[in-house]
N, C-alpha and C. Protein backbone atom coordinates (compact mmCIF):
# COMPACT_ATOMS: atom_id res chain seq x y z
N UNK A 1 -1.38 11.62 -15.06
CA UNK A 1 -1.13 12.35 -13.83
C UNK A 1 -0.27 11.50 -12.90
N UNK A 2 0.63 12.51 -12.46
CA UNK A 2 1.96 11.20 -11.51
C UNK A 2 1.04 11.32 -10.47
N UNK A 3 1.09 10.39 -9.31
CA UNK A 3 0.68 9.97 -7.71
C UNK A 3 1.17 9.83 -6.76
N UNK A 4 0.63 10.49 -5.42
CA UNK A 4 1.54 10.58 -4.50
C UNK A 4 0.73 9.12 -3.59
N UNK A 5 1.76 8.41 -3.08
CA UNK A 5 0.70 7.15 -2.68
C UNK A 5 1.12 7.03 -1.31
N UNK A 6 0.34 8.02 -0.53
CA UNK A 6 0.25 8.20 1.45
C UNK A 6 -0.26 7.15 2.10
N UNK A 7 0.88 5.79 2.69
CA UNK A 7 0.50 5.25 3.34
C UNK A 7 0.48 5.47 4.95
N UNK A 8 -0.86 5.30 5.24
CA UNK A 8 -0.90 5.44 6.72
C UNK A 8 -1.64 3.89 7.45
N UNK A 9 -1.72 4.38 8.54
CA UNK A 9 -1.80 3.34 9.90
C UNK A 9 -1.01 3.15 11.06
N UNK A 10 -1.60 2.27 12.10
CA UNK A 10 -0.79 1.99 12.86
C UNK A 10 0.20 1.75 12.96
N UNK A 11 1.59 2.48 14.17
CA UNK A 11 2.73 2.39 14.27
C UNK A 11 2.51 0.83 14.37
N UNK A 12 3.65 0.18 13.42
CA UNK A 12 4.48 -1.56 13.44
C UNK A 12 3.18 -2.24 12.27
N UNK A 13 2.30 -1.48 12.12
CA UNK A 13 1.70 -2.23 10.96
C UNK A 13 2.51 -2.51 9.84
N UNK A 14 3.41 -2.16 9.03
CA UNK A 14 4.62 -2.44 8.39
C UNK A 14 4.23 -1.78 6.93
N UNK A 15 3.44 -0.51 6.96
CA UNK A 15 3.76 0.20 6.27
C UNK A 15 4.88 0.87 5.42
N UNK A 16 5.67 1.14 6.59
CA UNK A 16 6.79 1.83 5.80
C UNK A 16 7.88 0.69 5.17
N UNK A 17 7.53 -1.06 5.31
CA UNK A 17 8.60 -2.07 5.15
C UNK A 17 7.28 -2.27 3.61
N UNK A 18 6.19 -2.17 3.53
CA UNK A 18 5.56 -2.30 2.97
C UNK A 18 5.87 -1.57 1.78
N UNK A 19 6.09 -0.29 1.72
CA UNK A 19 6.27 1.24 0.90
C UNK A 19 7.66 1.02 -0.02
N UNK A 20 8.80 1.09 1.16
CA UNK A 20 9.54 0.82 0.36
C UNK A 20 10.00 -0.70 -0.26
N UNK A 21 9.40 -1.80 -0.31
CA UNK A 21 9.57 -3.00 -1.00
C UNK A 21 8.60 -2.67 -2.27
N UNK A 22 7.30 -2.10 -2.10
CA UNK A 22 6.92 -1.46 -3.69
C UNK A 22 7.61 -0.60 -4.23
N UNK A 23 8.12 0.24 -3.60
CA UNK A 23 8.68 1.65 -4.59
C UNK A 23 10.12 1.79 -4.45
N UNK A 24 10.29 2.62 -5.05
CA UNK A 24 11.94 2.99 -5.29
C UNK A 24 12.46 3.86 -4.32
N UNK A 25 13.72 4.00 -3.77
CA UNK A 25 14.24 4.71 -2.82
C UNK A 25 14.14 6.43 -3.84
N UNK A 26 14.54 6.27 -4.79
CA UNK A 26 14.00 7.55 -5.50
C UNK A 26 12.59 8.14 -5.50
N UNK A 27 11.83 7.51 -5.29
CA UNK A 27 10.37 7.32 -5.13
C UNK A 27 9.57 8.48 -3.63
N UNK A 28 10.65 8.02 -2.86
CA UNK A 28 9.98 7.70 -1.59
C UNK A 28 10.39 9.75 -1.29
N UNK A 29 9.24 10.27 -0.14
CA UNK A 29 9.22 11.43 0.15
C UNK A 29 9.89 11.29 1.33
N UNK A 30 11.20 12.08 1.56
CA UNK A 30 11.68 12.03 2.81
C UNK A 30 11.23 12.99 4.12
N UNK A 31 10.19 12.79 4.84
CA UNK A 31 10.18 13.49 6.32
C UNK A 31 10.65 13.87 6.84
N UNK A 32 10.13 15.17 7.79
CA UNK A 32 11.22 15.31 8.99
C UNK A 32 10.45 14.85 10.11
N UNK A 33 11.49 14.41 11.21
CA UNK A 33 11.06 14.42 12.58
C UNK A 33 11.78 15.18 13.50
N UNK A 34 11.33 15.22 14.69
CA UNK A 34 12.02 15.87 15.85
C UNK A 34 12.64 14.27 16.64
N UNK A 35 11.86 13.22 16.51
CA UNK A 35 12.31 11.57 17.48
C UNK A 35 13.64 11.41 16.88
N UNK A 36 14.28 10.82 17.27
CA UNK A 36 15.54 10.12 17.50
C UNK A 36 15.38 8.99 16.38
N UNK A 37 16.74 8.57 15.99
CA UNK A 37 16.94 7.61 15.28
C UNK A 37 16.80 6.68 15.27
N UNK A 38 15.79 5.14 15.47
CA UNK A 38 16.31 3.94 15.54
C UNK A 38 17.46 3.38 14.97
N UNK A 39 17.50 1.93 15.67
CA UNK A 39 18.38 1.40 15.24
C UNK A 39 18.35 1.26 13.71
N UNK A 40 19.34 1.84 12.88
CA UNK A 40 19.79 1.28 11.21
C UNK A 40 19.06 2.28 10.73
N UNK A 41 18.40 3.56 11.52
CA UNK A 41 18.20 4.26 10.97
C UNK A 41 18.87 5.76 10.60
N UNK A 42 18.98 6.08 9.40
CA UNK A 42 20.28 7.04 8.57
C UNK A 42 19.13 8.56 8.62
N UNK A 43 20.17 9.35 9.00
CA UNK A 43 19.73 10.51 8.36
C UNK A 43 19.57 11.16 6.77
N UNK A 44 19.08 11.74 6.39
CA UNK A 44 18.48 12.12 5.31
C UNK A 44 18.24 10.61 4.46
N UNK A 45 18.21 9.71 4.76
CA UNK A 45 17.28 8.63 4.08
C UNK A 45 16.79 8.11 4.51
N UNK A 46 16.06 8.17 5.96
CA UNK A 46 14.81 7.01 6.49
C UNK A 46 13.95 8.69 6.73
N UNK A 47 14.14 9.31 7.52
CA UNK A 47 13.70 10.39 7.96
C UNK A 47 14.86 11.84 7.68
N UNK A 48 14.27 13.23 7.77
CA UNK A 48 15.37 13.80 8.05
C UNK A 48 15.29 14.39 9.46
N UNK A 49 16.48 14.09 10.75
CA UNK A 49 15.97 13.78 12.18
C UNK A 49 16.58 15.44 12.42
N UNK A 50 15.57 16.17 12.76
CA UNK A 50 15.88 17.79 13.03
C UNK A 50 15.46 18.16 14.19
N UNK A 51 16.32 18.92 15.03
CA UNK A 51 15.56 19.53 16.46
C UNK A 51 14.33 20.65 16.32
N UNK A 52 13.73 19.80 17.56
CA UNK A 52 11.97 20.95 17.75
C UNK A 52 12.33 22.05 17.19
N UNK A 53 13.34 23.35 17.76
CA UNK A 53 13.61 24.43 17.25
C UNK A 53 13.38 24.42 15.19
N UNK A 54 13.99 23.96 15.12
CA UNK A 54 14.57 23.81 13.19
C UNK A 54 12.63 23.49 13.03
N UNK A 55 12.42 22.56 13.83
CA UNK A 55 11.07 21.95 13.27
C UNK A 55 9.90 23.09 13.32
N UNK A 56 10.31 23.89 14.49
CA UNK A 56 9.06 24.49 14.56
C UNK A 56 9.45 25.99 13.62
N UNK A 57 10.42 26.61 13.45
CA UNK A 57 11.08 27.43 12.18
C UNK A 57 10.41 27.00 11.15
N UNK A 58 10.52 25.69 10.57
CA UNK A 58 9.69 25.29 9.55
C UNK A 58 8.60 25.74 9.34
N UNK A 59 7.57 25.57 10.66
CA UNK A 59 6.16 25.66 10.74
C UNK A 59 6.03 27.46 10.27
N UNK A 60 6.85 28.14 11.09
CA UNK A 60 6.27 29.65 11.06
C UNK A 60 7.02 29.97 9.59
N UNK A 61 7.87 29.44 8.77
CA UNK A 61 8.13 29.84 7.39
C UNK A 61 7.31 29.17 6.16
N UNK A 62 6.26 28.46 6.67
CA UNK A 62 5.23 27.85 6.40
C UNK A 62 6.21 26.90 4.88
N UNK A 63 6.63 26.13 5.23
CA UNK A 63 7.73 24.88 4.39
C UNK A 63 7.20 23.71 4.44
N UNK A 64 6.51 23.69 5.29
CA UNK A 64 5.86 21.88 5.19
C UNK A 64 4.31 22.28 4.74
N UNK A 65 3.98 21.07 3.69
CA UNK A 65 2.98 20.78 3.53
C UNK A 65 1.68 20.29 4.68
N UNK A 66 2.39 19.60 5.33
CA UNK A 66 1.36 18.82 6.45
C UNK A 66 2.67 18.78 7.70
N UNK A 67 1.91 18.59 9.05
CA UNK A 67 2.71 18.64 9.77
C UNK A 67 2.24 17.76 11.18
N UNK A 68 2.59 17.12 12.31
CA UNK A 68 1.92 16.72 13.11
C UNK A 68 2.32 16.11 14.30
N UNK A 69 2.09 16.02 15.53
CA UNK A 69 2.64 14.86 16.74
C UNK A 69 2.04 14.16 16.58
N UNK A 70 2.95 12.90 16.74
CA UNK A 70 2.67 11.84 17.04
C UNK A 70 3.47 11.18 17.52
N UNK A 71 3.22 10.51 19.22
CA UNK A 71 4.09 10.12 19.84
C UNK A 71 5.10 10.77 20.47
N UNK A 72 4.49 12.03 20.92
CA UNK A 72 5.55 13.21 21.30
C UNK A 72 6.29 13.43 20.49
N UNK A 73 6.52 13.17 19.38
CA UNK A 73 7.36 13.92 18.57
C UNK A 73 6.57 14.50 17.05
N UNK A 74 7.17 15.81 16.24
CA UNK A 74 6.78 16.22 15.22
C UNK A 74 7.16 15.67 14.15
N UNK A 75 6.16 15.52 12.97
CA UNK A 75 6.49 14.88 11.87
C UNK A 75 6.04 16.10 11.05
N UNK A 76 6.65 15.61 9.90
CA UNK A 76 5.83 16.79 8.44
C UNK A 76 6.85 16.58 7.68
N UNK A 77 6.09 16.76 6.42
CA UNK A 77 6.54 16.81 4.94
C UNK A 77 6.81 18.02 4.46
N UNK A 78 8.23 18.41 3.90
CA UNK A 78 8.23 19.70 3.18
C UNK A 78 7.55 19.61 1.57
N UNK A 79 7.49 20.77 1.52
CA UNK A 79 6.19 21.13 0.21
C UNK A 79 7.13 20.97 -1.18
N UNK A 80 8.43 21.55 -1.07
CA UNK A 80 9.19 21.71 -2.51
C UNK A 80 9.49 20.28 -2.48
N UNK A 81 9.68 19.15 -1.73
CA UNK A 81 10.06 17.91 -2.06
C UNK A 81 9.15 17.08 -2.29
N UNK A 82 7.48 17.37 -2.35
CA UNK A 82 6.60 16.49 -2.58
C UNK A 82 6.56 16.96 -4.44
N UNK A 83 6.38 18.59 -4.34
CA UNK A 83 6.46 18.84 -5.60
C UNK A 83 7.78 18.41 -7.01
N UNK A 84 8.60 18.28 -6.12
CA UNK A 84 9.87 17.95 -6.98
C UNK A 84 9.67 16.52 -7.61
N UNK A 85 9.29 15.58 -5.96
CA UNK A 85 8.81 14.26 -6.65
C UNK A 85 7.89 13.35 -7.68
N UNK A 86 6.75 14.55 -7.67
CA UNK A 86 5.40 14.64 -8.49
C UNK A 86 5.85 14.60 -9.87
N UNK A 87 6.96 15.49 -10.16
CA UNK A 87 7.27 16.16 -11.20
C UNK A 87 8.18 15.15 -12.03
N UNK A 88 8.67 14.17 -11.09
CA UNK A 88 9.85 13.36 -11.35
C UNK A 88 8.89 11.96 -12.15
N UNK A 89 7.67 11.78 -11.42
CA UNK A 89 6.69 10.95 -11.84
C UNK A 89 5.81 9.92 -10.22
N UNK A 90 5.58 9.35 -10.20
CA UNK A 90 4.73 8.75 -8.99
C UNK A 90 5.90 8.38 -7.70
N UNK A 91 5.03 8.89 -6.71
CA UNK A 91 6.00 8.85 -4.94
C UNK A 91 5.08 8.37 -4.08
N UNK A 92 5.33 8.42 -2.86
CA UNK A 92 5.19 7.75 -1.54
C UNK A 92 5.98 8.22 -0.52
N UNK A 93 4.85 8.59 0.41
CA UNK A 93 5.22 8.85 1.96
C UNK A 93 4.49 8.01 2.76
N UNK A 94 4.58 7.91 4.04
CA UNK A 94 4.83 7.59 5.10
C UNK A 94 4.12 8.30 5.97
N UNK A 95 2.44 8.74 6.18
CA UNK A 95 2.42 9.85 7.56
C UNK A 95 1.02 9.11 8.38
N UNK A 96 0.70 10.19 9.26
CA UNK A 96 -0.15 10.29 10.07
C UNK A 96 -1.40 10.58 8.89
N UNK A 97 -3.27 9.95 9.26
CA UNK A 97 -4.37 10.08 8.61
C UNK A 97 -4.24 11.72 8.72
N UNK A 98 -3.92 12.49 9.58
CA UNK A 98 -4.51 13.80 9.99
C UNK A 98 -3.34 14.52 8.59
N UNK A 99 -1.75 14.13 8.54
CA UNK A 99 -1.08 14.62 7.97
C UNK A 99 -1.61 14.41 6.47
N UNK A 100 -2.32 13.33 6.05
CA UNK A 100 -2.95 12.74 4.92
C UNK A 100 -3.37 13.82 4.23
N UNK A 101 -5.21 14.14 5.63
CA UNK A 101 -6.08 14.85 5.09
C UNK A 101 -5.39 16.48 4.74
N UNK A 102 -4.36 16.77 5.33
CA UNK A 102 -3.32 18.28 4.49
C UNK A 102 -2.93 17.82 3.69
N UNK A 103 -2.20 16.69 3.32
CA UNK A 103 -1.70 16.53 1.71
C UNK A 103 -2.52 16.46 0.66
N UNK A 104 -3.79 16.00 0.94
CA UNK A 104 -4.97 15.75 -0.05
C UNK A 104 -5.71 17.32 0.14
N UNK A 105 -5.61 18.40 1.15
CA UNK A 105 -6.25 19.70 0.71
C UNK A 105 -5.21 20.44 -0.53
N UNK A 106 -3.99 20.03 -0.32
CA UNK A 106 -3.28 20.98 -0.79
C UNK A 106 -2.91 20.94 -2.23
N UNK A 107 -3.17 19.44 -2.25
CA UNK A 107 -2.47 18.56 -3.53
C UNK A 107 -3.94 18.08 -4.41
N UNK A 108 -4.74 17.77 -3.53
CA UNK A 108 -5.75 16.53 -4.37
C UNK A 108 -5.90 15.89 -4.88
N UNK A 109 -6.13 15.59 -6.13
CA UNK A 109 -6.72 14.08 -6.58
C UNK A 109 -5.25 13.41 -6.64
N UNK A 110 -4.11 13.70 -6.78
CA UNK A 110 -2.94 13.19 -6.64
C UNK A 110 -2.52 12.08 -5.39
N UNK A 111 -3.38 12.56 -4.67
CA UNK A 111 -2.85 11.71 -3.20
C UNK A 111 -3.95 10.98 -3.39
N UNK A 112 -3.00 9.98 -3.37
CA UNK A 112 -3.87 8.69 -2.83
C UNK A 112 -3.72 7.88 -1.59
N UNK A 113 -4.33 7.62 -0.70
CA UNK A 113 -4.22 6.76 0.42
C UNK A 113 -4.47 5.49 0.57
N UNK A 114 -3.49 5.01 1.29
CA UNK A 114 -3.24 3.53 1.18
C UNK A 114 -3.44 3.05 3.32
N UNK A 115 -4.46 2.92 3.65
CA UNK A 115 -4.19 2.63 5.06
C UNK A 115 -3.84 0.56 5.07
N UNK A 116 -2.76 0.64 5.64
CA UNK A 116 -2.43 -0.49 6.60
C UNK A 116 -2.78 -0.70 7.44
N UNK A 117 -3.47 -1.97 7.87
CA UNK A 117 -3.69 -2.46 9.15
C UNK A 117 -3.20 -4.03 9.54
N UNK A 118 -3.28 -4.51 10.52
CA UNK A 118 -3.60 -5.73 10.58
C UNK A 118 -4.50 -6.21 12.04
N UNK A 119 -4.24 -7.15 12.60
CA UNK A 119 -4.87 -7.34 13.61
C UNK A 119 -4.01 -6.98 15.20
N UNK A 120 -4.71 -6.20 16.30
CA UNK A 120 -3.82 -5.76 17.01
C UNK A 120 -3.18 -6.72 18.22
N UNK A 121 -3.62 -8.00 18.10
CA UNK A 121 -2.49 -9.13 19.09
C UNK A 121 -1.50 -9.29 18.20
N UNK A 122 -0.91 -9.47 16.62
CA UNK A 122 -0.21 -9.19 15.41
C UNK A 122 0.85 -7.54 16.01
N UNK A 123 0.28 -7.12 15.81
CA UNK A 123 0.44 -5.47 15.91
C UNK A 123 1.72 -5.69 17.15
N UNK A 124 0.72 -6.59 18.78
CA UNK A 124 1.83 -6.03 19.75
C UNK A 124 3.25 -6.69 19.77
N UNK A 125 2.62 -8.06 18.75
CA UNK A 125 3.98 -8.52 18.78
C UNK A 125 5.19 -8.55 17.97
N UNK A 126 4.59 -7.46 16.94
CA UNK A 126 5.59 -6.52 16.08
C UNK A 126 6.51 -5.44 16.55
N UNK A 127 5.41 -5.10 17.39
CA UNK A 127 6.29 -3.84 18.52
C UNK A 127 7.39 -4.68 18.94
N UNK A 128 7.26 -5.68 19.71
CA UNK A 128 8.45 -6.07 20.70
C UNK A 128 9.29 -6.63 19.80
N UNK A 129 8.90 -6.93 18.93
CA UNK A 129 9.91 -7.65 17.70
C UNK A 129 10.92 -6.87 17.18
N UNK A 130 10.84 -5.24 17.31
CA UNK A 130 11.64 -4.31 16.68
C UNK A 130 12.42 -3.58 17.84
N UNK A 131 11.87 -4.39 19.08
CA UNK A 131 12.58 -3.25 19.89
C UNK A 131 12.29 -2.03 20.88
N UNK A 132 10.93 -2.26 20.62
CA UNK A 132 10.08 -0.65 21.29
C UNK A 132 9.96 -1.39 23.18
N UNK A 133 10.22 -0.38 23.45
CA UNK A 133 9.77 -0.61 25.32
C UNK A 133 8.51 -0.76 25.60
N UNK A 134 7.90 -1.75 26.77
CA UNK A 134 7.03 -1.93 26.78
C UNK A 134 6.28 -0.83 27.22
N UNK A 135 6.57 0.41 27.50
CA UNK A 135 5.77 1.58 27.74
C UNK A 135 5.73 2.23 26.20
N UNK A 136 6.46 2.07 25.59
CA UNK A 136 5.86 2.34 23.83
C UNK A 136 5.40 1.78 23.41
N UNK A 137 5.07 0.46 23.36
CA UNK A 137 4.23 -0.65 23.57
C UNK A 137 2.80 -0.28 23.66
N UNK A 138 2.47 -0.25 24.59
CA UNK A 138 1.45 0.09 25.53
C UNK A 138 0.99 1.42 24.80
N UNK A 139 1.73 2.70 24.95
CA UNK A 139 1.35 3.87 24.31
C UNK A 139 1.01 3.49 22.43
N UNK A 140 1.59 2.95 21.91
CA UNK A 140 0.96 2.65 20.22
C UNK A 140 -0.17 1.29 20.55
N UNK A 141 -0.40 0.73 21.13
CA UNK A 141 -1.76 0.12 21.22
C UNK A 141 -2.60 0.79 21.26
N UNK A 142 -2.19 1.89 22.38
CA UNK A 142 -3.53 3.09 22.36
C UNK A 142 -3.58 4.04 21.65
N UNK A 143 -2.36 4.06 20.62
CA UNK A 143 -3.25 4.71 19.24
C UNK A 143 -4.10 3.96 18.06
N UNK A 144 -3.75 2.60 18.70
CA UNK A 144 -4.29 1.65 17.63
C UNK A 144 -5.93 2.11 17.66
N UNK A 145 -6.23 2.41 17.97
CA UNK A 145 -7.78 2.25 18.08
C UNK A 145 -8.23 3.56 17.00
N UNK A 146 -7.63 4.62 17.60
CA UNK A 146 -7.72 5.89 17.36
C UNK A 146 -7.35 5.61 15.84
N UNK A 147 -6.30 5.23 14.66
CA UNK A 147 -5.90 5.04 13.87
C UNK A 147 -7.21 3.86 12.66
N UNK A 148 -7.38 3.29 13.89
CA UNK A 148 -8.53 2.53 13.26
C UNK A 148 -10.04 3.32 12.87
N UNK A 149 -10.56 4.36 13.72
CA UNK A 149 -11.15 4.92 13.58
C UNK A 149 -11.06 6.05 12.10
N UNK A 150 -9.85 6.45 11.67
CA UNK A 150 -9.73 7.18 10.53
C UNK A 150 -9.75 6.17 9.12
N UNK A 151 -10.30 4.72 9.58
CA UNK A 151 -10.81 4.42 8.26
C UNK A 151 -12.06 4.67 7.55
N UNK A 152 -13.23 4.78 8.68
CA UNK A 152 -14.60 5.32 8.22
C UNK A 152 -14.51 6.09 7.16
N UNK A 153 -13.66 7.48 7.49
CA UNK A 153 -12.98 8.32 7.16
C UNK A 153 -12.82 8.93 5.74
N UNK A 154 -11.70 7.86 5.90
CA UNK A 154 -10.97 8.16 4.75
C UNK A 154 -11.90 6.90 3.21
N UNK A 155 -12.90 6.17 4.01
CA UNK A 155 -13.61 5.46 2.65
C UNK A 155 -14.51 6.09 2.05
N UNK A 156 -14.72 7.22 2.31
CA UNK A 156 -15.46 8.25 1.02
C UNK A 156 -14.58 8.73 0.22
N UNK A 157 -13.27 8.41 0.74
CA UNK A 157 -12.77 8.72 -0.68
C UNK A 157 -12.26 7.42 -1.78
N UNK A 158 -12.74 7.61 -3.18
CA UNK A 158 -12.93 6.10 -3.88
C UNK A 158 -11.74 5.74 -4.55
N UNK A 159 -9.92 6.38 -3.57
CA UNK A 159 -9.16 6.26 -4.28
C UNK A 159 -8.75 5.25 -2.85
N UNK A 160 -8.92 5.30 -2.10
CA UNK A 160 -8.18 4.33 -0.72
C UNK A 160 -8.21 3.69 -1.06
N UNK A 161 -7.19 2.58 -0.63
CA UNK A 161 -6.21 1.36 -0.80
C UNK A 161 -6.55 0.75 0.57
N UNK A 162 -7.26 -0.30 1.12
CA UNK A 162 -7.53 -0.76 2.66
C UNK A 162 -6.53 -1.97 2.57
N UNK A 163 -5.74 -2.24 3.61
CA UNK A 163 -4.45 -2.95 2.68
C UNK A 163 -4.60 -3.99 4.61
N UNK A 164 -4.69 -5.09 4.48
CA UNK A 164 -4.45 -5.97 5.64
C UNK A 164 -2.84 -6.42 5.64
N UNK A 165 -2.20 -6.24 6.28
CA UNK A 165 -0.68 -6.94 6.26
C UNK A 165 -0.38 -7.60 7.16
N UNK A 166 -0.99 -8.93 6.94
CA UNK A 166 -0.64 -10.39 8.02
C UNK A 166 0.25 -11.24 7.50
N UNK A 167 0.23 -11.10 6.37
CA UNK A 167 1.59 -12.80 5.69
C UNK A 167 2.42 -12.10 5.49
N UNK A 168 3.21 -12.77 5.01
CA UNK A 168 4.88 -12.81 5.08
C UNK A 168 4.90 -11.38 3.86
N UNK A 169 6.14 -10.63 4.27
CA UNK A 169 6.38 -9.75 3.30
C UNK A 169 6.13 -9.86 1.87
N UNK A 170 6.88 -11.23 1.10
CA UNK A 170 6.70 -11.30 -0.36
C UNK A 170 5.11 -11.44 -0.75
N UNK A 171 4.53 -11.56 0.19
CA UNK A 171 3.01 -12.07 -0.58
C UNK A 171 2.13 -10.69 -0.86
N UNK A 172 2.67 -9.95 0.59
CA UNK A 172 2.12 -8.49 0.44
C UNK A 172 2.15 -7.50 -0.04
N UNK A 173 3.35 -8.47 -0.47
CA UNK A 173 4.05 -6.79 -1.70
C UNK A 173 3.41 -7.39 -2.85
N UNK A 174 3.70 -8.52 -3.30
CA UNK A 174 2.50 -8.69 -4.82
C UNK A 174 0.92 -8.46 -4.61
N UNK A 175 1.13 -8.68 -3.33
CA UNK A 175 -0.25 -8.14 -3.53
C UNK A 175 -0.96 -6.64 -4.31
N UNK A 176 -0.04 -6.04 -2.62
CA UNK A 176 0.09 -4.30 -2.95
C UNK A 176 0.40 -3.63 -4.40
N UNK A 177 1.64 -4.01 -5.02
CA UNK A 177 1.81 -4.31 -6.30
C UNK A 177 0.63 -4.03 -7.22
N UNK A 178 -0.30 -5.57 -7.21
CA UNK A 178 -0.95 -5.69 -8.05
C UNK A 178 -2.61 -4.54 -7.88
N UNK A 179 -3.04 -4.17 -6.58
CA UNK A 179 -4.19 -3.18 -6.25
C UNK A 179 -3.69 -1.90 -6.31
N UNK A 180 -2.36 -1.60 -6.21
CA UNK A 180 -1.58 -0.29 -7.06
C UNK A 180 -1.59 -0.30 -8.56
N UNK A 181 -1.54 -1.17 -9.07
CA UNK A 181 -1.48 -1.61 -10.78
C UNK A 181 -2.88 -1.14 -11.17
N UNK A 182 -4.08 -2.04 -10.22
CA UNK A 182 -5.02 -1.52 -10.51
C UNK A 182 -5.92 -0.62 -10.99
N UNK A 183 -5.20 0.79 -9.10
CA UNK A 183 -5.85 1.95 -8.97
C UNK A 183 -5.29 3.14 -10.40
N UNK A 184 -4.11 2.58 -11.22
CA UNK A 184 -3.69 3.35 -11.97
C UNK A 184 -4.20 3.16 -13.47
N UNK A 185 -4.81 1.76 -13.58
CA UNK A 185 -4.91 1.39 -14.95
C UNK A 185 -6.70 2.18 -14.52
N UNK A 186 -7.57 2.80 -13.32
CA UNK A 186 -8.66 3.15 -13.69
C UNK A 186 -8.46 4.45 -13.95
């Protein structure tokens, strides 16, 4: 059975630097948002960046699998591109716990969740490291908590991945690597 491997957590936990250093850019499920681009970030390959209107069209032609705010802006996954990827063999997205628990009603035992965390004095000084204002700052600290709370959660289910990301990139990716190697050889 191919796998869809949904990493979530806190914004700057380094999930998504995490995701794609394991997997393949072929791999990876592309999103939409309604937010704006960061810096170095491309349309139709980091996100696909669409206005509220287009986004919320989506919603009432019922096209996304999961869908959600966060951070004032909408996120969601369309449904024919999770399925296309499945089909292709094992993928990875990028969402919100809440967007998770819709990919795992719709999909099931396929999704697997992978939450990132690390520690949140770590966390704030990732934020400023990339660039975020200190009022975005401030606003993703205070989802930190909230984000932390959807681990209780999500550990009844016996496929989660609880993934700490404090050392340096290369260590975390063999790590990740090797507890992905794992969850597939059971």
């Amino acid at each position: 059975m191919n796998l869809c491997y949904v990493f979530i957590g806190p914004s700057g936990s380094g999930k998504t630097t995490l995701a794609s250093a394991v997997f393949s850019p072929e791999q990876k499920i592309i999103t939409y948002t309604t937010r704006p681009p960061r810096l170095h970030e491309r349309n139709n390959v980091d996100y696909h960046f669409i206005s509220k209107e287009k986004f919320e069209q989506m919603i009432t032609e019922n096209e996304l699998a999961e869908w959600d705010v966060y951070a004032s802006h909408y996120y969601g996954s369309g449904k024919q591109e999770i399925l296309q990827k499945l089909k292709q063999g094992d993928c990875y997205t990028v969402i919100t716990a809440k967007g998770f628990w819709h990919l795992y009603g719709v999909f099931g035992d396929c999704i697997h969740p992978i939450f990132v965390t690390l520690p949140k004095d770590q966390l704030r000084e990732r934020l400023i490291k990339r660039g975020d204002s200190l009022e975005k700052v401030q606003e993703r600290l205070a989802l930190f908590d909230a984000d932390q709370k959807e681990i209780d959660r999500l550990k009844t289910l016996p496929t989660l991945l609880l993934f700490e990301n404090k050392q340096s990139l290369e260590i975390e990716k063999e790590k990740l690597k090797q507890a992905i190697f794992q969850t597939k050889a059971h």
